[in-house]
PDB file of N, CA and C in Angstrom:
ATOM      1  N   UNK A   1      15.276  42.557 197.221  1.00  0.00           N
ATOM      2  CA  UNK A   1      15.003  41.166 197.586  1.00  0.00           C
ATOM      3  C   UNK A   1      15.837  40.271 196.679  1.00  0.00           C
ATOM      4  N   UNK A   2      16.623  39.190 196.989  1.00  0.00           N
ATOM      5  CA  UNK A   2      17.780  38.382 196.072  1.00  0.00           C
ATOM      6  C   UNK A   2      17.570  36.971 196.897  1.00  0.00           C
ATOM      7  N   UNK A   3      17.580  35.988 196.237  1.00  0.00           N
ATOM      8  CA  UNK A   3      17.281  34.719 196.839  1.00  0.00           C
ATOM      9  C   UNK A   3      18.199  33.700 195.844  1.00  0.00           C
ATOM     10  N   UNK A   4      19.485  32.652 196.423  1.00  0.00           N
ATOM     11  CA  UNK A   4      19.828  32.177 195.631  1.00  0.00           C
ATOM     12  C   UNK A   4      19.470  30.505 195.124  1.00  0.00           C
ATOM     13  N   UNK A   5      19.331  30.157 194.263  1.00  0.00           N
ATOM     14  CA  UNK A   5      18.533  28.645 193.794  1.00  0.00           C
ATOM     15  C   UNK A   5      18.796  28.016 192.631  1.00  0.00           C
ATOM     16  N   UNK A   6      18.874  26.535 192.896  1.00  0.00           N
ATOM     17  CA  UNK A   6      19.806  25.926 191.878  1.00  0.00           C
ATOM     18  C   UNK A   6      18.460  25.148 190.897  1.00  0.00           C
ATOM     19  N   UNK A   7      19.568  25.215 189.854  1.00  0.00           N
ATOM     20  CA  UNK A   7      18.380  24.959 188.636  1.00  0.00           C
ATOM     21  C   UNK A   7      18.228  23.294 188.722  1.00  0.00           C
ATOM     22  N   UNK A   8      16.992  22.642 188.762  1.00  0.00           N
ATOM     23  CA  UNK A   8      17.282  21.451 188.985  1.00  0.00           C
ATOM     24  C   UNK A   8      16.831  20.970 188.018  1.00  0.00           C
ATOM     25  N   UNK A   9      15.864  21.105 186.884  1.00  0.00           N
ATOM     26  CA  UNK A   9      15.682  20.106 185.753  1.00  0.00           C
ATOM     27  C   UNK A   9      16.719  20.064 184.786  1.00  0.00           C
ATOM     28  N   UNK A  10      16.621  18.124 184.487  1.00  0.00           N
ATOM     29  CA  UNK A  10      17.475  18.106 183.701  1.00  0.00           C
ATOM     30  C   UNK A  10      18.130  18.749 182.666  1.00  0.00           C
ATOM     31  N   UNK A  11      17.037  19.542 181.882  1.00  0.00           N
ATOM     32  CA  UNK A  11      17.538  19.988 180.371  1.00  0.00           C
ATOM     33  C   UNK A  11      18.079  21.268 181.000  1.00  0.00           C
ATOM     34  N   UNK A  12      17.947  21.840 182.056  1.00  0.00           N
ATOM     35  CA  UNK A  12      18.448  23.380 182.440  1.00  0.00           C
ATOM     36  C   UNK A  12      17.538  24.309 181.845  1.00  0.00           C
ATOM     37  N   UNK A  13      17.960  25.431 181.578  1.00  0.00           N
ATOM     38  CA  UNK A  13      17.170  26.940 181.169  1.00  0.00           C
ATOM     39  C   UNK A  13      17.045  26.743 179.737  1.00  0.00           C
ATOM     40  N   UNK A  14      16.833  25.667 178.599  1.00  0.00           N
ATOM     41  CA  UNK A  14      16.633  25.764 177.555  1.00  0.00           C
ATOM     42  C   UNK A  14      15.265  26.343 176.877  1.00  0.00           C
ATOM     43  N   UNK A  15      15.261  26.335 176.103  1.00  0.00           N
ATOM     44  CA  UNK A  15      13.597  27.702 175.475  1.00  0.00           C
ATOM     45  C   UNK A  15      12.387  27.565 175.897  1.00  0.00           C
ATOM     46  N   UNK A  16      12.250  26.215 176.416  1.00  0.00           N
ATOM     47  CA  UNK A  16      10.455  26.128 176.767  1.00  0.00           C
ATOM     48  C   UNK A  16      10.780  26.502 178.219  1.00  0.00           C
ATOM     49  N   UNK A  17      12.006  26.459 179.333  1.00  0.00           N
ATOM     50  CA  UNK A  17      11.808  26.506 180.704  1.00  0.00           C
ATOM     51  C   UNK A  17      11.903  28.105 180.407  1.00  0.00           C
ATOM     52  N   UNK A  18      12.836  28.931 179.718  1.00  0.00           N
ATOM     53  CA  UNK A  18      13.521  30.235 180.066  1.00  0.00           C
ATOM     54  C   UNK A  18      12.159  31.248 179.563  1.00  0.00           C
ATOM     55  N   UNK A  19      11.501  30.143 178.392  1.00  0.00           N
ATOM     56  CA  UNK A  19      10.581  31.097 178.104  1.00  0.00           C
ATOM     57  C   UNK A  19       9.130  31.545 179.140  1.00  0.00           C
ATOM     58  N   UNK A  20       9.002  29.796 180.185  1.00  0.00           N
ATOM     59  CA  UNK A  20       7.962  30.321 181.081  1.00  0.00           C
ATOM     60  C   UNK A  20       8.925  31.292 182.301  1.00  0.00           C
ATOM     61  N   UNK A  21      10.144  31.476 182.616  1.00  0.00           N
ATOM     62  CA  UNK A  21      10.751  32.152 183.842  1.00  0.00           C
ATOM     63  C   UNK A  21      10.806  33.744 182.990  1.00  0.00           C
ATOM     64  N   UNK A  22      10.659  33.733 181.492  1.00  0.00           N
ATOM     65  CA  UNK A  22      10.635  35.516 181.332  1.00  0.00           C
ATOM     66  C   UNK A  22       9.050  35.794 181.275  1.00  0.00           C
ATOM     67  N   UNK A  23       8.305  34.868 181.156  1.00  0.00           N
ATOM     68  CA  UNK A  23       7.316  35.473 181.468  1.00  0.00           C
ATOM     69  C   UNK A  23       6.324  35.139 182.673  1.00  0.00           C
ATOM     70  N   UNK A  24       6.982  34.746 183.349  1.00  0.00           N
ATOM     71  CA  UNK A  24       6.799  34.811 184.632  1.00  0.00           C
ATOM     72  C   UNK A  24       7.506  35.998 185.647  1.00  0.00           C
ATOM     73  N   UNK A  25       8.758  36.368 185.098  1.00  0.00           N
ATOM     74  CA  UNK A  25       9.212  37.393 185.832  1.00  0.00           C
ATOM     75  C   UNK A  25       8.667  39.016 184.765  1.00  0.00           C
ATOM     76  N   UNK A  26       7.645  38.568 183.986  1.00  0.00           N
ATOM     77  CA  UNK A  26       7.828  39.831 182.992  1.00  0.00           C
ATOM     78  C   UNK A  26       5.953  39.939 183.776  1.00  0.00           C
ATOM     79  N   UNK A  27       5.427  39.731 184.907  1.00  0.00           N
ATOM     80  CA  UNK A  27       4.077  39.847 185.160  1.00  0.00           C
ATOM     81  C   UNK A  27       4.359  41.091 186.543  1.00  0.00           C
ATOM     82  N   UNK A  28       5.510  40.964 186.864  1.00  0.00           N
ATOM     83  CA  UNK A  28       5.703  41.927 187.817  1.00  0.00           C
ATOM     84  C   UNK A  28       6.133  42.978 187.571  1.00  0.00           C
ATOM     85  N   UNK A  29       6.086  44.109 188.413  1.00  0.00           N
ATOM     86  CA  UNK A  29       6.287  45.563 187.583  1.00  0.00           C
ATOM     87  C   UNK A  29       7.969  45.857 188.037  1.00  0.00           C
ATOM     88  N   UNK A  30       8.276  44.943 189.626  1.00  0.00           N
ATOM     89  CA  UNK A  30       9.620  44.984 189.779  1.00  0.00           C
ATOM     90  C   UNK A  30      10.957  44.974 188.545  1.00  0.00           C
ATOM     91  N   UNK A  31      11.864  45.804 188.443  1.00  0.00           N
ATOM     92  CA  UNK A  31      13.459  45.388 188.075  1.00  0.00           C
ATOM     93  C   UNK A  31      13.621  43.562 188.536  1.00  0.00           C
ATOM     94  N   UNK A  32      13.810  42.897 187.543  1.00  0.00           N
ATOM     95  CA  UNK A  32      14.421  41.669 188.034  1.00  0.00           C
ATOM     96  C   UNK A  32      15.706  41.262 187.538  1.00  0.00           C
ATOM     97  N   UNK A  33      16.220  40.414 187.428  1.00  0.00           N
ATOM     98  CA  UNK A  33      17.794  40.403 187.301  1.00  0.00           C
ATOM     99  C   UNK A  33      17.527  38.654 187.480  1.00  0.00           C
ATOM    100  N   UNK A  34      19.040  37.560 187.301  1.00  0.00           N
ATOM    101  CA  UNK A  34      19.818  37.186 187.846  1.00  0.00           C
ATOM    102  C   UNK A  34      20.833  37.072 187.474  1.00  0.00           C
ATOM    103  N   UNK A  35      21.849  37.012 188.385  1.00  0.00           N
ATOM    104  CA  UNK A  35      23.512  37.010 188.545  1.00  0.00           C
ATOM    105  C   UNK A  35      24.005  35.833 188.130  1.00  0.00           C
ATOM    106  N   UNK A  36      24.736  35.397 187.586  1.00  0.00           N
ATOM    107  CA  UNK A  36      25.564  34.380 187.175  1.00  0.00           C
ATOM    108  C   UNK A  36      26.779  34.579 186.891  1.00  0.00           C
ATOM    109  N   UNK A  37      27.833  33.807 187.573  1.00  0.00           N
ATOM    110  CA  UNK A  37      29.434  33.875 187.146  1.00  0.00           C
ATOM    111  C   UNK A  37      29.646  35.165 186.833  1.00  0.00           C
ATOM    112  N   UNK A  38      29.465  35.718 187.574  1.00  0.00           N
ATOM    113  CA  UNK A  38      29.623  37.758 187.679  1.00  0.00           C
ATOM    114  C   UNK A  38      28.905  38.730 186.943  1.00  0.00           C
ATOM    115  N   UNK A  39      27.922  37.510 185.861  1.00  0.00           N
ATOM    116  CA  UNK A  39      27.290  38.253 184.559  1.00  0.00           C
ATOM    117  C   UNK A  39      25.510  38.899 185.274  1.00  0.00           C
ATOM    118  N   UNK A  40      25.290  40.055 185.076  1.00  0.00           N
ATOM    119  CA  UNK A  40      23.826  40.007 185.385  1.00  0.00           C
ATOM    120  C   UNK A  40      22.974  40.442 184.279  1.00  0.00           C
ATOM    121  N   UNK A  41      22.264  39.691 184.512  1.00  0.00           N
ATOM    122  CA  UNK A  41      21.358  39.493 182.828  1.00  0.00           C
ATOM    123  C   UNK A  41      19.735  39.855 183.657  1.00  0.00           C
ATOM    124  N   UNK A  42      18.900  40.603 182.530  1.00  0.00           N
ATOM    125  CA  UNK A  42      17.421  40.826 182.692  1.00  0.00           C
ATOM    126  C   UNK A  42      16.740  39.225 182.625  1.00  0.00           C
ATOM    127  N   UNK A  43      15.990  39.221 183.660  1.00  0.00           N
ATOM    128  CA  UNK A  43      15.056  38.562 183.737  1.00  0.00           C
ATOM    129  C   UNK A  43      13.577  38.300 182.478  1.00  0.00           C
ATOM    130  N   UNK A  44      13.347  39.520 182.650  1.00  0.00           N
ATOM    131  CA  UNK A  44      12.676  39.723 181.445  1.00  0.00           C
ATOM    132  C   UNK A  44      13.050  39.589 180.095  1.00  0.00           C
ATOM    133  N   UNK A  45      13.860  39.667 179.756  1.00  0.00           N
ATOM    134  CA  UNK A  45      14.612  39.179 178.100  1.00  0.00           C
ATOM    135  C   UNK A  45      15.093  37.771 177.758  1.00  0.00           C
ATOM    136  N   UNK A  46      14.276  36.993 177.272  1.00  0.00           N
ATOM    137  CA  UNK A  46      14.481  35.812 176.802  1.00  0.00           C
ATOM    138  C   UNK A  46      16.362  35.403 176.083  1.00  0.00           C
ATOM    139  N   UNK A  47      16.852  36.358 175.711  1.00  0.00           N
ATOM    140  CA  UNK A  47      17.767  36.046 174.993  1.00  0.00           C
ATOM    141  C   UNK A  47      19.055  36.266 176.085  1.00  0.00           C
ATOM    142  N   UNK A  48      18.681  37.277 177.228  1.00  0.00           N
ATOM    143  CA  UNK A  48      19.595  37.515 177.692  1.00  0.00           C
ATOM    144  C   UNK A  48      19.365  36.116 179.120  1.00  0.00           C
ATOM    145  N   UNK A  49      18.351  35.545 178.780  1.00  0.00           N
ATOM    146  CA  UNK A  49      18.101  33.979 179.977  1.00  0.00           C
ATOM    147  C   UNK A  49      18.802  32.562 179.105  1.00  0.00           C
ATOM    148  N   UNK A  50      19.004  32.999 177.758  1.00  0.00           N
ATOM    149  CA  UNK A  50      19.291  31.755 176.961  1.00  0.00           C
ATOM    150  C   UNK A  50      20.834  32.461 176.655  1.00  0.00           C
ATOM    151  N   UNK A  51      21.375  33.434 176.909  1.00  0.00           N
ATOM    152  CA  UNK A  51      22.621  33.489 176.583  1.00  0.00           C
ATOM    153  C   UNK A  51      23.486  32.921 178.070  1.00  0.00           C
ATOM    154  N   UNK A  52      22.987  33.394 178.979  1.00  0.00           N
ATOM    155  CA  UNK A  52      23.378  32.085 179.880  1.00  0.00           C
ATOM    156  C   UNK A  52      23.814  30.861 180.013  1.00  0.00           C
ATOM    157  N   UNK A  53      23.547  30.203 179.276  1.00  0.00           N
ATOM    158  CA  UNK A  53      23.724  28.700 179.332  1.00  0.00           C
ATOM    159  C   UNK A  53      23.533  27.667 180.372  1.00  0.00           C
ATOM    160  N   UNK A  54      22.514  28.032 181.116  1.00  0.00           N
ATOM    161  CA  UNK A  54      22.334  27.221 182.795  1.00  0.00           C
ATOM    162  C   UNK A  54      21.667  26.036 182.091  1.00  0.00           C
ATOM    163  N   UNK A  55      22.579  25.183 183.355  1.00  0.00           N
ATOM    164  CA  UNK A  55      22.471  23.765 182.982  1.00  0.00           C
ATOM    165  C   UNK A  55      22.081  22.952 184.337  1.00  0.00           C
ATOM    166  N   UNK A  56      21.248  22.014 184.426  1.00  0.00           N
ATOM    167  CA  UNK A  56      21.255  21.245 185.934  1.00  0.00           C
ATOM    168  C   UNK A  56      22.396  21.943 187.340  1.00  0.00           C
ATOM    169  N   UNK A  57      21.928  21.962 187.908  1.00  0.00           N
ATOM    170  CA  UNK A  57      23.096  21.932 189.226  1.00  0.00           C
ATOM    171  C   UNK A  57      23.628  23.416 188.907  1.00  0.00           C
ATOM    172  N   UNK A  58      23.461  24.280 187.995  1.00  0.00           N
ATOM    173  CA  UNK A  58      23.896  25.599 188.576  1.00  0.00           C
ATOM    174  C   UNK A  58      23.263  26.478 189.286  1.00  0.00           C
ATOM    175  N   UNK A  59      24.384  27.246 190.030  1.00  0.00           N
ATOM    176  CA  UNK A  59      23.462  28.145 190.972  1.00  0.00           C
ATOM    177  C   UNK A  59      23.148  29.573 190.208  1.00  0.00           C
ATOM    178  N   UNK A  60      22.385  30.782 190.584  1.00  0.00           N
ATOM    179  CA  UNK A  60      21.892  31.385 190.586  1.00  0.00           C
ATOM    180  C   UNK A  60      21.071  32.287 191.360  1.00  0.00           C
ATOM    181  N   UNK A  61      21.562  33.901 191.596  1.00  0.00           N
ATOM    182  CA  UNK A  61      20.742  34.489 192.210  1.00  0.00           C
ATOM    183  C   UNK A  61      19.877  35.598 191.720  1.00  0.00           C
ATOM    184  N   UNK A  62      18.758  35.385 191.855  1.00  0.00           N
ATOM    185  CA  UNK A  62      17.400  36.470 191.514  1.00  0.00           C
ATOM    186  C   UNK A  62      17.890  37.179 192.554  1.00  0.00           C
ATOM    187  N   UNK A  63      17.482  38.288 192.044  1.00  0.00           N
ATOM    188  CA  UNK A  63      17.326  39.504 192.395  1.00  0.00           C
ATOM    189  C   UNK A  63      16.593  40.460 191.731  1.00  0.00           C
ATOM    190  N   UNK A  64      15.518  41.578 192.611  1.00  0.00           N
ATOM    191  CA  UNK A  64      14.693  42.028 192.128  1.00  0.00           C
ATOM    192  C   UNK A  64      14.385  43.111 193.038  1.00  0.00           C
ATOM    193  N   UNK A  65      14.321  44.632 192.452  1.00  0.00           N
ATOM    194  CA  UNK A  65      13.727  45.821 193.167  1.00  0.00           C
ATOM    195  C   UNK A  65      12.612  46.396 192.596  1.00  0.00           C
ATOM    196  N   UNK A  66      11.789  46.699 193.508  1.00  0.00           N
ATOM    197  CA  UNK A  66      10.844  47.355 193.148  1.00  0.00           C
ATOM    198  C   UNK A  66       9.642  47.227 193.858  1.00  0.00           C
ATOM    199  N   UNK A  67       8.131  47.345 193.641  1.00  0.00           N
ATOM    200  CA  UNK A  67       6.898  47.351 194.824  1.00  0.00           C
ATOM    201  C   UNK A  67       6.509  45.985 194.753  1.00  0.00           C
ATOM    202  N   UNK A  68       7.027  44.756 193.858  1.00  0.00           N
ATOM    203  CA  UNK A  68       6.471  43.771 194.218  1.00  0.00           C
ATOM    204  C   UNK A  68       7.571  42.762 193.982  1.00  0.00           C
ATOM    205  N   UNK A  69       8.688  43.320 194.708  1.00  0.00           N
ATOM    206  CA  UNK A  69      10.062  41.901 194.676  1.00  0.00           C
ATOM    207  C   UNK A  69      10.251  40.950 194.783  1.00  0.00           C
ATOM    208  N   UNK A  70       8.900  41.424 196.162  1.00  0.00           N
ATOM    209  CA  UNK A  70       9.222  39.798 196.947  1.00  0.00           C
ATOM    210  C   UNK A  70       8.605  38.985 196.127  1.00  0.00           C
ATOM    211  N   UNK A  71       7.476  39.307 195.939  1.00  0.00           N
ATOM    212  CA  UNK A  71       6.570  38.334 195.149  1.00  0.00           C
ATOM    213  C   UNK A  71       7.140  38.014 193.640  1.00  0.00           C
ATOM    214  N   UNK A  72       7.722  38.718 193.079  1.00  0.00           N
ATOM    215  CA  UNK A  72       8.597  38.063 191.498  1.00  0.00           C
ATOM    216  C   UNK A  72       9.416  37.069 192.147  1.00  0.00           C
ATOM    217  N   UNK A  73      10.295  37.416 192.984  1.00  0.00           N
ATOM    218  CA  UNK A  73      11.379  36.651 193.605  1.00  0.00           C
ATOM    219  C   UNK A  73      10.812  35.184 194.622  1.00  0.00           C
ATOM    220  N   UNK A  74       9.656  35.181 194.807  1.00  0.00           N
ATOM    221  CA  UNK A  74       8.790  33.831 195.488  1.00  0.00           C
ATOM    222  C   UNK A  74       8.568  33.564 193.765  1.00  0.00           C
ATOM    223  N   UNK A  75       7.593  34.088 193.140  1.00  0.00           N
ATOM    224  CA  UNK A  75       7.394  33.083 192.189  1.00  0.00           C
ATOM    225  C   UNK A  75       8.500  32.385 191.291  1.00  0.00           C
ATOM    226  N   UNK A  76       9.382  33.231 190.815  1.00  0.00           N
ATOM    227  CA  UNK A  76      10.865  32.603 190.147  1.00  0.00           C
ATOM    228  C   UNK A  76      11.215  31.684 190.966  1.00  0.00           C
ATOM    229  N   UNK A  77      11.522  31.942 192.318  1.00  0.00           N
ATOM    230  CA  UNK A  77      11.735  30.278 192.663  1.00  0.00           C
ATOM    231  C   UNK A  77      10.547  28.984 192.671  1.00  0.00           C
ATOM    232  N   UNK A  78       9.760  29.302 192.674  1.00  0.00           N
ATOM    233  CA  UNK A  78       8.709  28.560 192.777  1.00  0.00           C
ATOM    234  C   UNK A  78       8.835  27.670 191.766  1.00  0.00           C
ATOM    235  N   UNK A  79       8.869  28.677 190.523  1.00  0.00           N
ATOM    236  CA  UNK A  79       9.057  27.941 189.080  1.00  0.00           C
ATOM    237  C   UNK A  79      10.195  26.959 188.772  1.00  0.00           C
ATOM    238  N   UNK A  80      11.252  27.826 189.787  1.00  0.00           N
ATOM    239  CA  UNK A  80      12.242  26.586 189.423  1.00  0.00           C
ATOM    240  C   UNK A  80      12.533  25.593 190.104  1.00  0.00           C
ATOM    241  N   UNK A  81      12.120  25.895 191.340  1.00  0.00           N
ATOM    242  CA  UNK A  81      12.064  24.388 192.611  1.00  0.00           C
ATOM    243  C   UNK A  81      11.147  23.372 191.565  1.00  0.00           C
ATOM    244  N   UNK A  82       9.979  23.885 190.838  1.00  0.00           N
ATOM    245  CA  UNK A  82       8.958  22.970 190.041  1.00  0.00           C
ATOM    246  C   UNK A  82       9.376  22.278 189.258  1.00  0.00           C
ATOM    247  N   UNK A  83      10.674  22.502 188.751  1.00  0.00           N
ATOM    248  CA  UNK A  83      11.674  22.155 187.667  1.00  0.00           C
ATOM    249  C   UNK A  83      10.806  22.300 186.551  1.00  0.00           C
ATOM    250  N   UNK A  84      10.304  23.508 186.616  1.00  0.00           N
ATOM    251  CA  UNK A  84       9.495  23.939 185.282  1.00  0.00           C
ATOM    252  C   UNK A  84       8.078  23.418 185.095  1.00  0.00           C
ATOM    253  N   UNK A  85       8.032  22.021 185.700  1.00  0.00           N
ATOM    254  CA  UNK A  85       6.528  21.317 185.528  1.00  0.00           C
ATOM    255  C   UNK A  85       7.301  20.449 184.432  1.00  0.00           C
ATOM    256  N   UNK A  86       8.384  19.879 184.055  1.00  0.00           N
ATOM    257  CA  UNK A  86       8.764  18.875 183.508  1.00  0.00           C
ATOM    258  C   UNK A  86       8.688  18.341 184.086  1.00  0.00           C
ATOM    259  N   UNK A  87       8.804  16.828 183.203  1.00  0.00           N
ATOM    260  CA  UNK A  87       9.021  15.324 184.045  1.00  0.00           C
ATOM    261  C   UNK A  87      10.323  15.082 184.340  1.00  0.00           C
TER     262      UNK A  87
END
């Protein structure tokens, strides 16, 4: 399951957003991933979501295998359509 979605809060993936998207993708038992500029980084590893550098307006695709994909891959976007629950 891979779904692609652009980061829309202002500050981007900095430590308080990246830290609720690893542990939000770290509740599912699925492999998660996303792809960036050819790089694919764990979902689950905070350092490998902040070595990224996503900023407003970049894209990004989740991707995720395993018995509950779909559902990591609905909630990761969820979280980030929310723009985190920032203002």
């Amino acid at each position: 399951m891979e779904k692609t979605v652009k980061i829309l809060n202002e500050t981007g993936l900095h430590a308080r957003p990246a830290t609720l998207f690893v542990k939000t993708a770290s509740q599912f038992a699925s492999d998660v991933n996303i792809e960036f500029n050819g790089a694919v980084s764990n979902a689950k590893s905070i350092m490998n979501i902040l070595s990224l550098g996503l900023k407003k307006g970049d894209e990004i695709k989740i991707v995720a295998e395993g018995e509950d994909a779909k559902e990591a891959v609905e909630a990761l976007v969820n979280l980030i359509n929310s723009k985190f629950e920032e203002k």
